[in-house]
PDB file of N, CA and C in Angstrom:
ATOM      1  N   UNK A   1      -5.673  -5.039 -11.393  1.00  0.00           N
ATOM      2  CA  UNK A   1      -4.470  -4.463 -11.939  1.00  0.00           C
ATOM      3  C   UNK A   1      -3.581  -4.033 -10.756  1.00  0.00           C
ATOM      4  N   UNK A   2      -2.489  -4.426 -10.606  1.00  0.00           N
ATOM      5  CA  UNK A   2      -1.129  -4.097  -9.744  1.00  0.00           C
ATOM      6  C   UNK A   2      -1.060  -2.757  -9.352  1.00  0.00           C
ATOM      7  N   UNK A   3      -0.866  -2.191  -8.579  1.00  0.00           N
ATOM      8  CA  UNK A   3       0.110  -0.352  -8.139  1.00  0.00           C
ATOM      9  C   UNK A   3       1.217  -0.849  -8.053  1.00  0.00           C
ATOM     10  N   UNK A   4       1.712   0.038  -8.356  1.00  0.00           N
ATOM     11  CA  UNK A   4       3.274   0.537  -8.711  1.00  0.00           C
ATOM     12  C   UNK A   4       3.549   1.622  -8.341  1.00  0.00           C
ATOM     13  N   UNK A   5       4.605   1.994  -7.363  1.00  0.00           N
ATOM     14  CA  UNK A   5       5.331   3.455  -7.130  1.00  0.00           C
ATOM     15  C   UNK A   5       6.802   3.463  -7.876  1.00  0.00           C
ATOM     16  N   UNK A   6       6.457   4.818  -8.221  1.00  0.00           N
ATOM     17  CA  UNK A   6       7.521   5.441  -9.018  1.00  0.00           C
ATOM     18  C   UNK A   6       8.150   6.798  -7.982  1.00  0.00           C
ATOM     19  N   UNK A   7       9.499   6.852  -7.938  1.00  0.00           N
ATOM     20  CA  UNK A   7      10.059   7.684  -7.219  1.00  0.00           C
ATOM     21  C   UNK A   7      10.585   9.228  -8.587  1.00  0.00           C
ATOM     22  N   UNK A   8      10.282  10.411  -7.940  1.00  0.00           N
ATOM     23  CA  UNK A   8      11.189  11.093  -8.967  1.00  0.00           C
ATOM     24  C   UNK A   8      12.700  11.090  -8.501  1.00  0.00           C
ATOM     25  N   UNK A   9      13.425  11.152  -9.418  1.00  0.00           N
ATOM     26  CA  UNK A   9      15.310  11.023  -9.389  1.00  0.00           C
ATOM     27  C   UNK A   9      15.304  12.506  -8.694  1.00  0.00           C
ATOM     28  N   UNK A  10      14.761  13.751  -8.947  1.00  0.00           N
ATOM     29  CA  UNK A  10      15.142  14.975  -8.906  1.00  0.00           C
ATOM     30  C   UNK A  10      14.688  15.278  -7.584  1.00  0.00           C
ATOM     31  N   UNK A  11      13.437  14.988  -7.070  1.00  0.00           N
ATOM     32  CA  UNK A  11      13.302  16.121  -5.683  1.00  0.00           C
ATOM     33  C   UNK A  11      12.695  14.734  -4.480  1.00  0.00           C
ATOM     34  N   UNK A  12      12.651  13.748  -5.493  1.00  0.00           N
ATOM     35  CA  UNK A  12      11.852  12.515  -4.191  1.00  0.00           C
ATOM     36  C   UNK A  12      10.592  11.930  -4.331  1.00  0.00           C
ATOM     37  N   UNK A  13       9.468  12.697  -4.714  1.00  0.00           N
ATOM     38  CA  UNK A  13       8.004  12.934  -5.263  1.00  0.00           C
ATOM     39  C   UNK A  13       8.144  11.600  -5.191  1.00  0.00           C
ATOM     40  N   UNK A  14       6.895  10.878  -4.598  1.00  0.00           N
ATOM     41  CA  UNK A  14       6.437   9.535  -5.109  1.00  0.00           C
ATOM     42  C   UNK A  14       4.806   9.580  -5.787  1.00  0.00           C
ATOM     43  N   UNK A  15       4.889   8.729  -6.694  1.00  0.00           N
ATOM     44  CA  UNK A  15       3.440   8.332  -6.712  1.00  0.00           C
ATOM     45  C   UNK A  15       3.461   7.268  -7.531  1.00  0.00           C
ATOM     46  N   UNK A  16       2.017   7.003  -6.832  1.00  0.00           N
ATOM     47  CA  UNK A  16       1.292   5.481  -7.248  1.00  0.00           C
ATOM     48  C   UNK A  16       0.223   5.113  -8.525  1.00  0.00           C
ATOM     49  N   UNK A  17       0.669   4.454  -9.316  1.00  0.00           N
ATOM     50  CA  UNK A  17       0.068   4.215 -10.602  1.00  0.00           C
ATOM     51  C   UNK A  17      -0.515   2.532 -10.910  1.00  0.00           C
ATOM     52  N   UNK A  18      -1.737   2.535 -10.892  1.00  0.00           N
ATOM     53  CA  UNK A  18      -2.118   1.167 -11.327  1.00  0.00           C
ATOM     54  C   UNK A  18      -1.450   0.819 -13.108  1.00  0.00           C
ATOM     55  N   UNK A  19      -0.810   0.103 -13.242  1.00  0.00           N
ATOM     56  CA  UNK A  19      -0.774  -0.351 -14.565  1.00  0.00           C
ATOM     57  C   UNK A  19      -0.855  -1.903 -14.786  1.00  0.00           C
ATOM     58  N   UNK A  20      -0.830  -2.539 -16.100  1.00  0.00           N
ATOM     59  CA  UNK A  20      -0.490  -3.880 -16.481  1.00  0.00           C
ATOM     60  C   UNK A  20       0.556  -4.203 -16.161  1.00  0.00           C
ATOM     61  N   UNK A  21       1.108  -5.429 -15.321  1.00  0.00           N
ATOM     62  CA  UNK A  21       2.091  -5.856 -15.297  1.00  0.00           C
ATOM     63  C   UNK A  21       3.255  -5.595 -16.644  1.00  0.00           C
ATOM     64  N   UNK A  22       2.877  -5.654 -17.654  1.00  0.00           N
ATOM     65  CA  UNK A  22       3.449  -5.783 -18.862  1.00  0.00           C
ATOM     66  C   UNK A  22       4.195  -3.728 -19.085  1.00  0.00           C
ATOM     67  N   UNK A  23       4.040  -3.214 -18.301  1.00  0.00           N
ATOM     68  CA  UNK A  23       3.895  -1.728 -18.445  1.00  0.00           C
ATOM     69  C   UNK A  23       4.474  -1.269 -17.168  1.00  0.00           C
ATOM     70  N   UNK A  24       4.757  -2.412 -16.085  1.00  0.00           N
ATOM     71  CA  UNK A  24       5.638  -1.867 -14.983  1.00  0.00           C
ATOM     72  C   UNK A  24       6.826  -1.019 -14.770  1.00  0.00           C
ATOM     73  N   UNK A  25       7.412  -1.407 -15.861  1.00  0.00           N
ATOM     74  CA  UNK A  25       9.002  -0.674 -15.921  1.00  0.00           C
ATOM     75  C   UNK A  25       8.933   0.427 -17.012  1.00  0.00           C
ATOM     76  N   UNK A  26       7.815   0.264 -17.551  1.00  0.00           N
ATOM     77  CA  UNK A  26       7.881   1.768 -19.219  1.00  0.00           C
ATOM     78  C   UNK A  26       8.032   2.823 -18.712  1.00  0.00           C
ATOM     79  N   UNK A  27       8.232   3.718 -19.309  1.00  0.00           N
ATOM     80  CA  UNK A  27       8.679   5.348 -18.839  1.00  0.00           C
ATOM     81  C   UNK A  27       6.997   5.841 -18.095  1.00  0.00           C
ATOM     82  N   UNK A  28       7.332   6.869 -17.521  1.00  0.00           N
ATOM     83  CA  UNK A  28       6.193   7.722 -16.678  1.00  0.00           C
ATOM     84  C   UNK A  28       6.219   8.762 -17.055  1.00  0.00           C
ATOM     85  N   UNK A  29       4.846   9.410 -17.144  1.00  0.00           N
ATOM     86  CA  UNK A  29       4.827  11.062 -18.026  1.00  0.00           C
ATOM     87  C   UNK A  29       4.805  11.584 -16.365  1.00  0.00           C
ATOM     88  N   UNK A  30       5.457  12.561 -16.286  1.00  0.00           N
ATOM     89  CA  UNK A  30       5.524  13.615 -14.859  1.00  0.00           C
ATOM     90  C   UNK A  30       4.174  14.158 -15.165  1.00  0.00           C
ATOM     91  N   UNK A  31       3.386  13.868 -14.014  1.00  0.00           N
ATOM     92  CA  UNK A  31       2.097  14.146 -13.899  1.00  0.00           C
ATOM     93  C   UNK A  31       1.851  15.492 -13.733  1.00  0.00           C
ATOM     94  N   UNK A  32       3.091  16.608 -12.899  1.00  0.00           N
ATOM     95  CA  UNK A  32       2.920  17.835 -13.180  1.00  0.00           C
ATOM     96  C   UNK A  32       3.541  18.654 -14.070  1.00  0.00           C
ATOM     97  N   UNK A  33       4.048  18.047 -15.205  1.00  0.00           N
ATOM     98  CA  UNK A  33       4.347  18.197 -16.558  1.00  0.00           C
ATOM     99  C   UNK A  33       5.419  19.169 -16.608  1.00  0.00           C
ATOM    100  N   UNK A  34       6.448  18.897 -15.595  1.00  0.00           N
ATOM    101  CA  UNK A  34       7.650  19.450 -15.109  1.00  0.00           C
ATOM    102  C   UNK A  34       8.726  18.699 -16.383  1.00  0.00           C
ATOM    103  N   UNK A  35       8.924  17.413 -16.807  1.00  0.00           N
ATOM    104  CA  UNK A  35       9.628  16.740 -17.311  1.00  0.00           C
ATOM    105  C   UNK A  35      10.589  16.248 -16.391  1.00  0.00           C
ATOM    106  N   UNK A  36      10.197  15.782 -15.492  1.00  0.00           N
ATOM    107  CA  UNK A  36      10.814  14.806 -14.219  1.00  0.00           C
ATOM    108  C   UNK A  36      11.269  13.410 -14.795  1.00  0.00           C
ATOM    109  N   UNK A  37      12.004  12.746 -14.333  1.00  0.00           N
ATOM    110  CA  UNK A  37      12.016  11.351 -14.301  1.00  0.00           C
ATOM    111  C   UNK A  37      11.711  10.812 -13.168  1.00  0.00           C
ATOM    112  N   UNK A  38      11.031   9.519 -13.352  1.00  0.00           N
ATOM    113  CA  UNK A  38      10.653   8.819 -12.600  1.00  0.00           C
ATOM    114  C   UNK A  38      10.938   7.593 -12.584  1.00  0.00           C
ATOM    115  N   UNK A  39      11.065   6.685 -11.646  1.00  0.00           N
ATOM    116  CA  UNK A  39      11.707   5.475 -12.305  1.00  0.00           C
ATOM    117  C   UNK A  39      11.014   4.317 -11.042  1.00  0.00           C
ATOM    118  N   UNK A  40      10.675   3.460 -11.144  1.00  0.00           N
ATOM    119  CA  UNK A  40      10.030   2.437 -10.198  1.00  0.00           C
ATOM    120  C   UNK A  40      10.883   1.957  -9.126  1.00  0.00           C
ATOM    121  N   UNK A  41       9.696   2.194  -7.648  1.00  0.00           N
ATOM    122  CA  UNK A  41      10.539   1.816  -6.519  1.00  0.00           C
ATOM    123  C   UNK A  41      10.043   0.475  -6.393  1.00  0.00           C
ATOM    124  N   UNK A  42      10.726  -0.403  -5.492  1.00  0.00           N
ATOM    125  CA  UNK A  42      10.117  -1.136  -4.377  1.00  0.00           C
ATOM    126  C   UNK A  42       9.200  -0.829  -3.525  1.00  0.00           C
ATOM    127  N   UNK A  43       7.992  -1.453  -3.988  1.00  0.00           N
ATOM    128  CA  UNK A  43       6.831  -1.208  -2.555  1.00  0.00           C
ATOM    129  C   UNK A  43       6.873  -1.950  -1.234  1.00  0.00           C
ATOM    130  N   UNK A  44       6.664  -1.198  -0.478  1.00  0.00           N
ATOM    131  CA  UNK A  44       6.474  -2.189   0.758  1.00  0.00           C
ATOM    132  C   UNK A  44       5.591  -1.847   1.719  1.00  0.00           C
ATOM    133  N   UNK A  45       5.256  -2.317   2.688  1.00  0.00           N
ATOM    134  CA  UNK A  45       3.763  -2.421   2.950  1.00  0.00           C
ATOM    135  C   UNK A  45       3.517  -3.428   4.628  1.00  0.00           C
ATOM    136  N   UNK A  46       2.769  -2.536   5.126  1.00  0.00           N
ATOM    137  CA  UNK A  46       2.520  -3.852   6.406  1.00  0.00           C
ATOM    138  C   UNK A  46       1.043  -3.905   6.308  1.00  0.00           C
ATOM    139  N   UNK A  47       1.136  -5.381   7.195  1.00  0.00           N
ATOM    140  CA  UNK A  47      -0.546  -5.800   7.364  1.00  0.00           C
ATOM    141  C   UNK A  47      -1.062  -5.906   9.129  1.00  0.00           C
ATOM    142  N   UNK A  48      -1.948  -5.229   9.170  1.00  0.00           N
ATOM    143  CA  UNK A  48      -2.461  -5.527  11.008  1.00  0.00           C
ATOM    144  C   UNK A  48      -2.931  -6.528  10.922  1.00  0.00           C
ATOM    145  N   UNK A  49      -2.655  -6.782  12.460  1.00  0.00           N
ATOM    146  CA  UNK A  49      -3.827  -8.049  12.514  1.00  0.00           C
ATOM    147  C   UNK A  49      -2.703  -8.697  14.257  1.00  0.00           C
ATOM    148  N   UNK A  50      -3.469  -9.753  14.550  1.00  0.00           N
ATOM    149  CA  UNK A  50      -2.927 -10.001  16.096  1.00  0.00           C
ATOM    150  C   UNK A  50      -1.371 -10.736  15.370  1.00  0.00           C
ATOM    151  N   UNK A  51      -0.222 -10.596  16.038  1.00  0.00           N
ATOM    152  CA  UNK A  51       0.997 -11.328  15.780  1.00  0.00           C
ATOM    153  C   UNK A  51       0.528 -12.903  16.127  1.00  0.00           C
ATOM    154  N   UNK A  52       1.515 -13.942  14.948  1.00  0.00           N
ATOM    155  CA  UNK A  52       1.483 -15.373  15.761  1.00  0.00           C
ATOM    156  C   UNK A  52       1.799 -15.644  16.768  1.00  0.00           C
ATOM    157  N   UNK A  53       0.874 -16.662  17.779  1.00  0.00           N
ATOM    158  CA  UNK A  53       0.915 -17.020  18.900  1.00  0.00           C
ATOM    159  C   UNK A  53       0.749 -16.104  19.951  1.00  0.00           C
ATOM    160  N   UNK A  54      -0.001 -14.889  19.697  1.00  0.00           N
ATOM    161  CA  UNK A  54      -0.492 -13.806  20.900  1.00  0.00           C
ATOM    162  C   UNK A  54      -2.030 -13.864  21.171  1.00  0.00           C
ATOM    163  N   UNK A  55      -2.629 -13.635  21.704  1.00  0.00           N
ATOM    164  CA  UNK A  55      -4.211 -13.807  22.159  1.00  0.00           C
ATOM    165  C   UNK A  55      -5.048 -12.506  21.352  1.00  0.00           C
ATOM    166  N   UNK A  56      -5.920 -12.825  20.902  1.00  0.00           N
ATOM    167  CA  UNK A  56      -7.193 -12.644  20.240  1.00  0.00           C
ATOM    168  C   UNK A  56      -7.557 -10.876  20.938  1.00  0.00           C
ATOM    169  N   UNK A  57      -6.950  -9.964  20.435  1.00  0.00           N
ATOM    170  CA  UNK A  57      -7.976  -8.590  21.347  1.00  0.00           C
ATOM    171  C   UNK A  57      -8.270  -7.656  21.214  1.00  0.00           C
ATOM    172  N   UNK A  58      -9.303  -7.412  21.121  1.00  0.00           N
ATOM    173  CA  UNK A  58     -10.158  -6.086  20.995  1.00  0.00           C
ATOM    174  C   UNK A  58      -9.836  -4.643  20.944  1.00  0.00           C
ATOM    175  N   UNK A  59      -9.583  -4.193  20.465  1.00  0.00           N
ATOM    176  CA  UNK A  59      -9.468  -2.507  20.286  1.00  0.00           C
ATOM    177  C   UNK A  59     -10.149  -1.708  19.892  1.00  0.00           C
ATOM    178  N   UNK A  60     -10.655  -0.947  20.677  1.00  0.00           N
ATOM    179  CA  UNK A  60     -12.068   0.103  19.600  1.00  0.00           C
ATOM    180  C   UNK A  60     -13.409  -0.711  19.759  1.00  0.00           C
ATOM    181  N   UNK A  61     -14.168  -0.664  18.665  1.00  0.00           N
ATOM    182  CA  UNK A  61     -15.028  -0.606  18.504  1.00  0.00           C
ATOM    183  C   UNK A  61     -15.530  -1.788  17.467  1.00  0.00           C
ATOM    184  N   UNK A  62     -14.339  -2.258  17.002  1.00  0.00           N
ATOM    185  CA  UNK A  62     -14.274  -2.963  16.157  1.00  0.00           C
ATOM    186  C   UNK A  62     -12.966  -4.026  15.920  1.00  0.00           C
ATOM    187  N   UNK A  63     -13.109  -5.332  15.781  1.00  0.00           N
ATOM    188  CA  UNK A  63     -12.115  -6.133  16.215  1.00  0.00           C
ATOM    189  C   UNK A  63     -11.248  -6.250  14.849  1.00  0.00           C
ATOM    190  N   UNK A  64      -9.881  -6.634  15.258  1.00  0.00           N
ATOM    191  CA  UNK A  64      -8.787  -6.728  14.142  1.00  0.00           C
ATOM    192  C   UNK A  64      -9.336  -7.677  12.741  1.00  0.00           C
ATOM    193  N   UNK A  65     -10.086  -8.442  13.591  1.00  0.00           N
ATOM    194  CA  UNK A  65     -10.749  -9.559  12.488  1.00  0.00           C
ATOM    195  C   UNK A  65     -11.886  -9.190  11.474  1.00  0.00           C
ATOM    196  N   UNK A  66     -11.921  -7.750  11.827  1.00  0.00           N
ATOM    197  CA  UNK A  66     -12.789  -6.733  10.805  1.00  0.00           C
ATOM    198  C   UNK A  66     -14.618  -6.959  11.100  1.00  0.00           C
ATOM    199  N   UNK A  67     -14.658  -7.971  12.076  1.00  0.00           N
ATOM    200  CA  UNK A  67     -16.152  -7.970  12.760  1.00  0.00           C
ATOM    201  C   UNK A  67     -16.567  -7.081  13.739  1.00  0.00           C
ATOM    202  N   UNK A  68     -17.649  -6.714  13.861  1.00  0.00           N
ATOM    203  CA  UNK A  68     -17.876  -5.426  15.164  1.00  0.00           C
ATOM    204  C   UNK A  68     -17.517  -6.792  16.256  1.00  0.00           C
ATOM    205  N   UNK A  69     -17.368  -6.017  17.801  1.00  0.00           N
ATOM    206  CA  UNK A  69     -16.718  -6.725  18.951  1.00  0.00           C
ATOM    207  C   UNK A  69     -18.294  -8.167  19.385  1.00  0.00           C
ATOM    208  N   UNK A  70     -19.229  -7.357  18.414  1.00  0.00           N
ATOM    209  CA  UNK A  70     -20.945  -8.136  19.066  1.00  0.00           C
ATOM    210  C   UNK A  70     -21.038  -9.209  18.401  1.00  0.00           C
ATOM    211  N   UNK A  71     -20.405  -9.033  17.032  1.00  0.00           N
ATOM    212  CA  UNK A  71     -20.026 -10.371  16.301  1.00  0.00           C
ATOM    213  C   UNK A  71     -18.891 -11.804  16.044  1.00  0.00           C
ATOM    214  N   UNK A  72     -17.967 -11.073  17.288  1.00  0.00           N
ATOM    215  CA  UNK A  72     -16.662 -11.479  16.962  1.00  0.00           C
ATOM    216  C   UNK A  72     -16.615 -12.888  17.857  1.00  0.00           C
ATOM    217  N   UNK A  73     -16.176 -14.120  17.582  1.00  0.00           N
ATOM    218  CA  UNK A  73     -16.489 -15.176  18.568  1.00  0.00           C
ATOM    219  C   UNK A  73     -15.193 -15.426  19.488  1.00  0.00           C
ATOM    220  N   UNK A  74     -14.309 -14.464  18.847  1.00  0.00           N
ATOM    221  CA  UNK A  74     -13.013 -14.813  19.321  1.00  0.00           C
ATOM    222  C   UNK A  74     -12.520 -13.493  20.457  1.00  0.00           C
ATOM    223  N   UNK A  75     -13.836 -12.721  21.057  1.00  0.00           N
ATOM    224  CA  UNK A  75     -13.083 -11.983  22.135  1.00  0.00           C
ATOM    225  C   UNK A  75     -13.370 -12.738  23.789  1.00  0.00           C
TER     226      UNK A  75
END
């Protein structure tokens, strides 16, 4: 099932709600039962990992490729 953030109109408040696609845009009960509106943002989101065309490397303890560094074939 999808997350979805909903922004409140009144002070900013975000939060995140798994629903059915089919239920993305329906109204939101104000979870602290203020009678807020809320209304659906745009999510956005980044992913780690090495940029294209940069070399393969190690940080920590554990490699970007989510293998410990003892398993990783690519350091």
């Amino acid at each position: 099932m999808p997350q979805y953030e909903y922004m409140c109109e009144d002070d900013g408040e975000v939060i995140t709600l798994l629903r059915p696609m089919r239920d993305a845009d329906a109204p939101v009960d104000d979870p602290a039962g203020k009678g807020r509106r809320f209304t659906r943002k745009h999510s956005v989101f980044g992913v780690a990992g090495s940029p294209v065309g940069q070399a393969h490397v190690h940080t920590g303890s554990c490699c970007p490729c989510g293998k410990p560094q003892s398993q990783c074939g690519n350091g």
